[in-house]
C-alpha atoms as a PDB file:
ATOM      1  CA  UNK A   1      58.969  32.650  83.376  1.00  0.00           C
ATOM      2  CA  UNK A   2      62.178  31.738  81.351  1.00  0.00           C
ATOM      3  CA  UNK A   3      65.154  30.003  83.240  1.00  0.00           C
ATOM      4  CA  UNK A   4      67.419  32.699  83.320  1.00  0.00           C
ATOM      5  CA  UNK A   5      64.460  34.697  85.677  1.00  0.00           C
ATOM      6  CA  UNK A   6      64.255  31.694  87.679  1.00  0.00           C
ATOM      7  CA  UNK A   7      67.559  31.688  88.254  1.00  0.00           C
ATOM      8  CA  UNK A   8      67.840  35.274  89.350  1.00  0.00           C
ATOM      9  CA  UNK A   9      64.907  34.479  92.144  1.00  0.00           C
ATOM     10  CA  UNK A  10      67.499  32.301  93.728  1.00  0.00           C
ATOM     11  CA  UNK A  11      69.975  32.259  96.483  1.00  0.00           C
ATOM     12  CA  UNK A  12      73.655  30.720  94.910  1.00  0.00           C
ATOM     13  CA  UNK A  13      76.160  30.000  97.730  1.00  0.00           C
ATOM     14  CA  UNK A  14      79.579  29.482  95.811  1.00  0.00           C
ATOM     15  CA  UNK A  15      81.674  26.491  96.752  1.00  0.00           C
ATOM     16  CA  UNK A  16      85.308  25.569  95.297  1.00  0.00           C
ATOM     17  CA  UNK A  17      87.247  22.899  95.761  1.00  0.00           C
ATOM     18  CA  UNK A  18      91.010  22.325  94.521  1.00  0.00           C
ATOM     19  CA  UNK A  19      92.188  18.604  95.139  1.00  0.00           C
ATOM     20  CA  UNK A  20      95.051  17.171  96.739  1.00  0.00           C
ATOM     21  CA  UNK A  21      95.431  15.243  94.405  1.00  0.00           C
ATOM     22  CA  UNK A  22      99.276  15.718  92.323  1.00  0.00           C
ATOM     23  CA  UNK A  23     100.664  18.740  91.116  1.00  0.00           C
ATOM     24  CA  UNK A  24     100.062  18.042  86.931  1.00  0.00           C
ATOM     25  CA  UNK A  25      96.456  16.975  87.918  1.00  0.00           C
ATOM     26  CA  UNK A  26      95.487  20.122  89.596  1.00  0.00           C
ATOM     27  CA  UNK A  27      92.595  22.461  88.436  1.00  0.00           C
ATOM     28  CA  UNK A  28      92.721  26.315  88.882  1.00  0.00           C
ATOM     29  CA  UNK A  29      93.311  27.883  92.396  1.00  0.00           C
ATOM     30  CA  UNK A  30      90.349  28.558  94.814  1.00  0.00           C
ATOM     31  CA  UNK A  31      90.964  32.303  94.335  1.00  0.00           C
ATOM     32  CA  UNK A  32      90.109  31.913  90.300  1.00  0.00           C
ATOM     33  CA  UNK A  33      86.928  29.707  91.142  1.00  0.00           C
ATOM     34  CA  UNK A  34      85.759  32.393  93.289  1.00  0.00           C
ATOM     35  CA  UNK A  35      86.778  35.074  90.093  1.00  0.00           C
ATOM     36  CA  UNK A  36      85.094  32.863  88.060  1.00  0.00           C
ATOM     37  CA  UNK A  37      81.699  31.973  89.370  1.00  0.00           C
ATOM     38  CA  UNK A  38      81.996  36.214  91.213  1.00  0.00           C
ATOM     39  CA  UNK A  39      81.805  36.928  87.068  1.00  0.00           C
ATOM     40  CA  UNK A  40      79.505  34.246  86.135  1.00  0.00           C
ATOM     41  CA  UNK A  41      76.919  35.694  88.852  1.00  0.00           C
ATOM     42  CA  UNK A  42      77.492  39.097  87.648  1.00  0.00           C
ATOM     43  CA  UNK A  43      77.110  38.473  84.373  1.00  0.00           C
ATOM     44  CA  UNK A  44      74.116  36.426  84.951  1.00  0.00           C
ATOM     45  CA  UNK A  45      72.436  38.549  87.501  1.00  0.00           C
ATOM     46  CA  UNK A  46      72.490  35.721  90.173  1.00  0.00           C
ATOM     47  CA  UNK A  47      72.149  36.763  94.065  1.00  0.00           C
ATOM     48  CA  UNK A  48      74.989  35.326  96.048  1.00  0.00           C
ATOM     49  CA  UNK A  49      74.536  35.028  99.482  1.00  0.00           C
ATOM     50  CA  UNK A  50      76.957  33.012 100.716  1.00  0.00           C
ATOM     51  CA  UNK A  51      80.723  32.528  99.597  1.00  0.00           C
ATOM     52  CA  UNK A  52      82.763  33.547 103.157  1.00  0.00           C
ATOM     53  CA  UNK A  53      84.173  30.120 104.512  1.00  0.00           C
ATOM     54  CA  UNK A  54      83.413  27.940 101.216  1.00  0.00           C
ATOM     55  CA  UNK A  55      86.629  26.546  99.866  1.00  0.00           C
ATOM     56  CA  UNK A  56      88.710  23.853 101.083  1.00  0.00           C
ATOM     57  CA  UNK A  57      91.773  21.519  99.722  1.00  0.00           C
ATOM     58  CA  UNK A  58      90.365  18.396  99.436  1.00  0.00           C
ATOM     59  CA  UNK A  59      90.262  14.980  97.705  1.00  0.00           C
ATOM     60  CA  UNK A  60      86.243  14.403  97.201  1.00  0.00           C
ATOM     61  CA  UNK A  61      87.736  10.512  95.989  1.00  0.00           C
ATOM     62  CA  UNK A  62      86.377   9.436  99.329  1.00  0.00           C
ATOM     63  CA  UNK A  63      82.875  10.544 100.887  1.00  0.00           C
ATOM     64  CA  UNK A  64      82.813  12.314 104.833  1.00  0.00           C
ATOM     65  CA  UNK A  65      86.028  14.045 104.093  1.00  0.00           C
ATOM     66  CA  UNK A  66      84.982  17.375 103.364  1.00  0.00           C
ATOM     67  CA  UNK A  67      83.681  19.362 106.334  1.00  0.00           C
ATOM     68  CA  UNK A  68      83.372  22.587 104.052  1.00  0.00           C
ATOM     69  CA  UNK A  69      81.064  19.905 101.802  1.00  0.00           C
ATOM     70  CA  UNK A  70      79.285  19.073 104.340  1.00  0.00           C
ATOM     71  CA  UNK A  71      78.266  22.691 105.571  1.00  0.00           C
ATOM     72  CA  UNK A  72      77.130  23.376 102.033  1.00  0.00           C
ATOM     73  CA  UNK A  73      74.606  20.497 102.544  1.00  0.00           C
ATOM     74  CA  UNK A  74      73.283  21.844 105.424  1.00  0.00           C
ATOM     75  CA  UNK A  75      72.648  25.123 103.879  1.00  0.00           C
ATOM     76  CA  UNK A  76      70.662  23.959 101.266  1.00  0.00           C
ATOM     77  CA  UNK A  77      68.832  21.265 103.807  1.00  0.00           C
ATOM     78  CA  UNK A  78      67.783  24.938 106.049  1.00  0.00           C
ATOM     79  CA  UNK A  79      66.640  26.802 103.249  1.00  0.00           C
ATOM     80  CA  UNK A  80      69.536  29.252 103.269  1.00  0.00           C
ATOM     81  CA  UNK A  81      70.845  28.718  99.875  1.00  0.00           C
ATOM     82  CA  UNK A  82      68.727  26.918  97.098  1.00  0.00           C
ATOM     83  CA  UNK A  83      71.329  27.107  94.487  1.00  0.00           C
ATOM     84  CA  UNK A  84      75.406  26.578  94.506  1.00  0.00           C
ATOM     85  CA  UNK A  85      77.688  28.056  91.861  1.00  0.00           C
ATOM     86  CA  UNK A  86      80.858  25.904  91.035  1.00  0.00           C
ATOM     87  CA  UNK A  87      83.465  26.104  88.392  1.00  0.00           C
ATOM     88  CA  UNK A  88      83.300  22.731  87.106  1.00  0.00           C
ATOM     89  CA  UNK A  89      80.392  19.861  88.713  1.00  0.00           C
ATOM     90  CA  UNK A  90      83.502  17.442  89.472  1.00  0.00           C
ATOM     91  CA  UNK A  91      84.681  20.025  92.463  1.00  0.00           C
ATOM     92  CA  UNK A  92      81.274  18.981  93.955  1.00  0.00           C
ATOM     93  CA  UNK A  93      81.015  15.452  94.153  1.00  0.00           C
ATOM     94  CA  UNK A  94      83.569  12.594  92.674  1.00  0.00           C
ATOM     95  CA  UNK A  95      82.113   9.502  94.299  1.00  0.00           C
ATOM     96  CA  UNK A  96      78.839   7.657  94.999  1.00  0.00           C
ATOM     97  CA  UNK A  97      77.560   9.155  98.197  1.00  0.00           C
ATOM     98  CA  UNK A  98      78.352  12.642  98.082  1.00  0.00           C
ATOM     99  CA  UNK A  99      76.868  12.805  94.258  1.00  0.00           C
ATOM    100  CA  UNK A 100      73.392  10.865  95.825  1.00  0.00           C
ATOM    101  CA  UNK A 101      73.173  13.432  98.257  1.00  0.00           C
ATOM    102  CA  UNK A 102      73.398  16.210  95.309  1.00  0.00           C
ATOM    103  CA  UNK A 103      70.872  14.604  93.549  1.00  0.00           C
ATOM    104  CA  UNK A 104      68.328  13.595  96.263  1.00  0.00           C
ATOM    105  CA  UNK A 105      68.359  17.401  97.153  1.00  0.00           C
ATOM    106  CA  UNK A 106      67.484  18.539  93.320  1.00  0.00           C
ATOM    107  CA  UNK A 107      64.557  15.226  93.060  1.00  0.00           C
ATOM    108  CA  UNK A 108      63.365  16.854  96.534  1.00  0.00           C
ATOM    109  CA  UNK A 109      63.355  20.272  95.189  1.00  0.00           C
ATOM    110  CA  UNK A 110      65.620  21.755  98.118  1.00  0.00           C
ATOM    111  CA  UNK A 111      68.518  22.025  95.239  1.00  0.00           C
ATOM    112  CA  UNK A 112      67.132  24.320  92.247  1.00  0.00           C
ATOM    113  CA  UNK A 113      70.476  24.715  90.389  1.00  0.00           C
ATOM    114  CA  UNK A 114      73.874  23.923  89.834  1.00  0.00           C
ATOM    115  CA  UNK A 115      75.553  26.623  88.107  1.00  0.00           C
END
């Protein structure tokens, strides 16, 4: 089975992040992640299955401070999503803890992707 079919056996939850970080360093808006990654599933035939509640305007500089971040974890620790789509891997995790906990899930198999 090639990796594009793989892919389309999975469940993506989308997650964006825009930092609070200042004004000249900021990426686009939440609302163009979610265009972005809604048109990257499309395109790729991905199944989406959860979006509704996860966005938030946070600094990911320091770990614990992201309660949307958090929920995302726990979807992927229950089985509900096994994949996340994400408009660039830095909205995900930008320090030490938060990007062990990204990658313990993929060695562990819970994670499958990161689109």
């Amino acid at each position: 089975m090639s990796n594009s079919e793989q892919l389309r056996q999975l469940r993506f939850g989308i997650y964006a992040r825009k930092s609070t970080e200042s004004e000249d360093r900021q990426v686009q808006s939440i609302a163009d992640q979610f265009a972005t990654m809604r048109d990257t599933a499309r395109q790729r035939g991905l199944t989406i299955v959860e979006e509704g509640v996860m966005s938030e305007a946070k600094s990911a500089k320091t770990p614990d401070q992201r309660p949307v971040f958090n929920s995302l974890i726990k979807l992927v620790e229950q089985g509900t999503i096994d994949g996340i789509l994400a408009w660039k891997s830095n909205r995900l995790a930008r320090n030490p803890k938060e990007s062990g906990i990204m990658q313990q899930l993929l060695i562990d198999g819970k994670l499958k992707a990161i689109v």
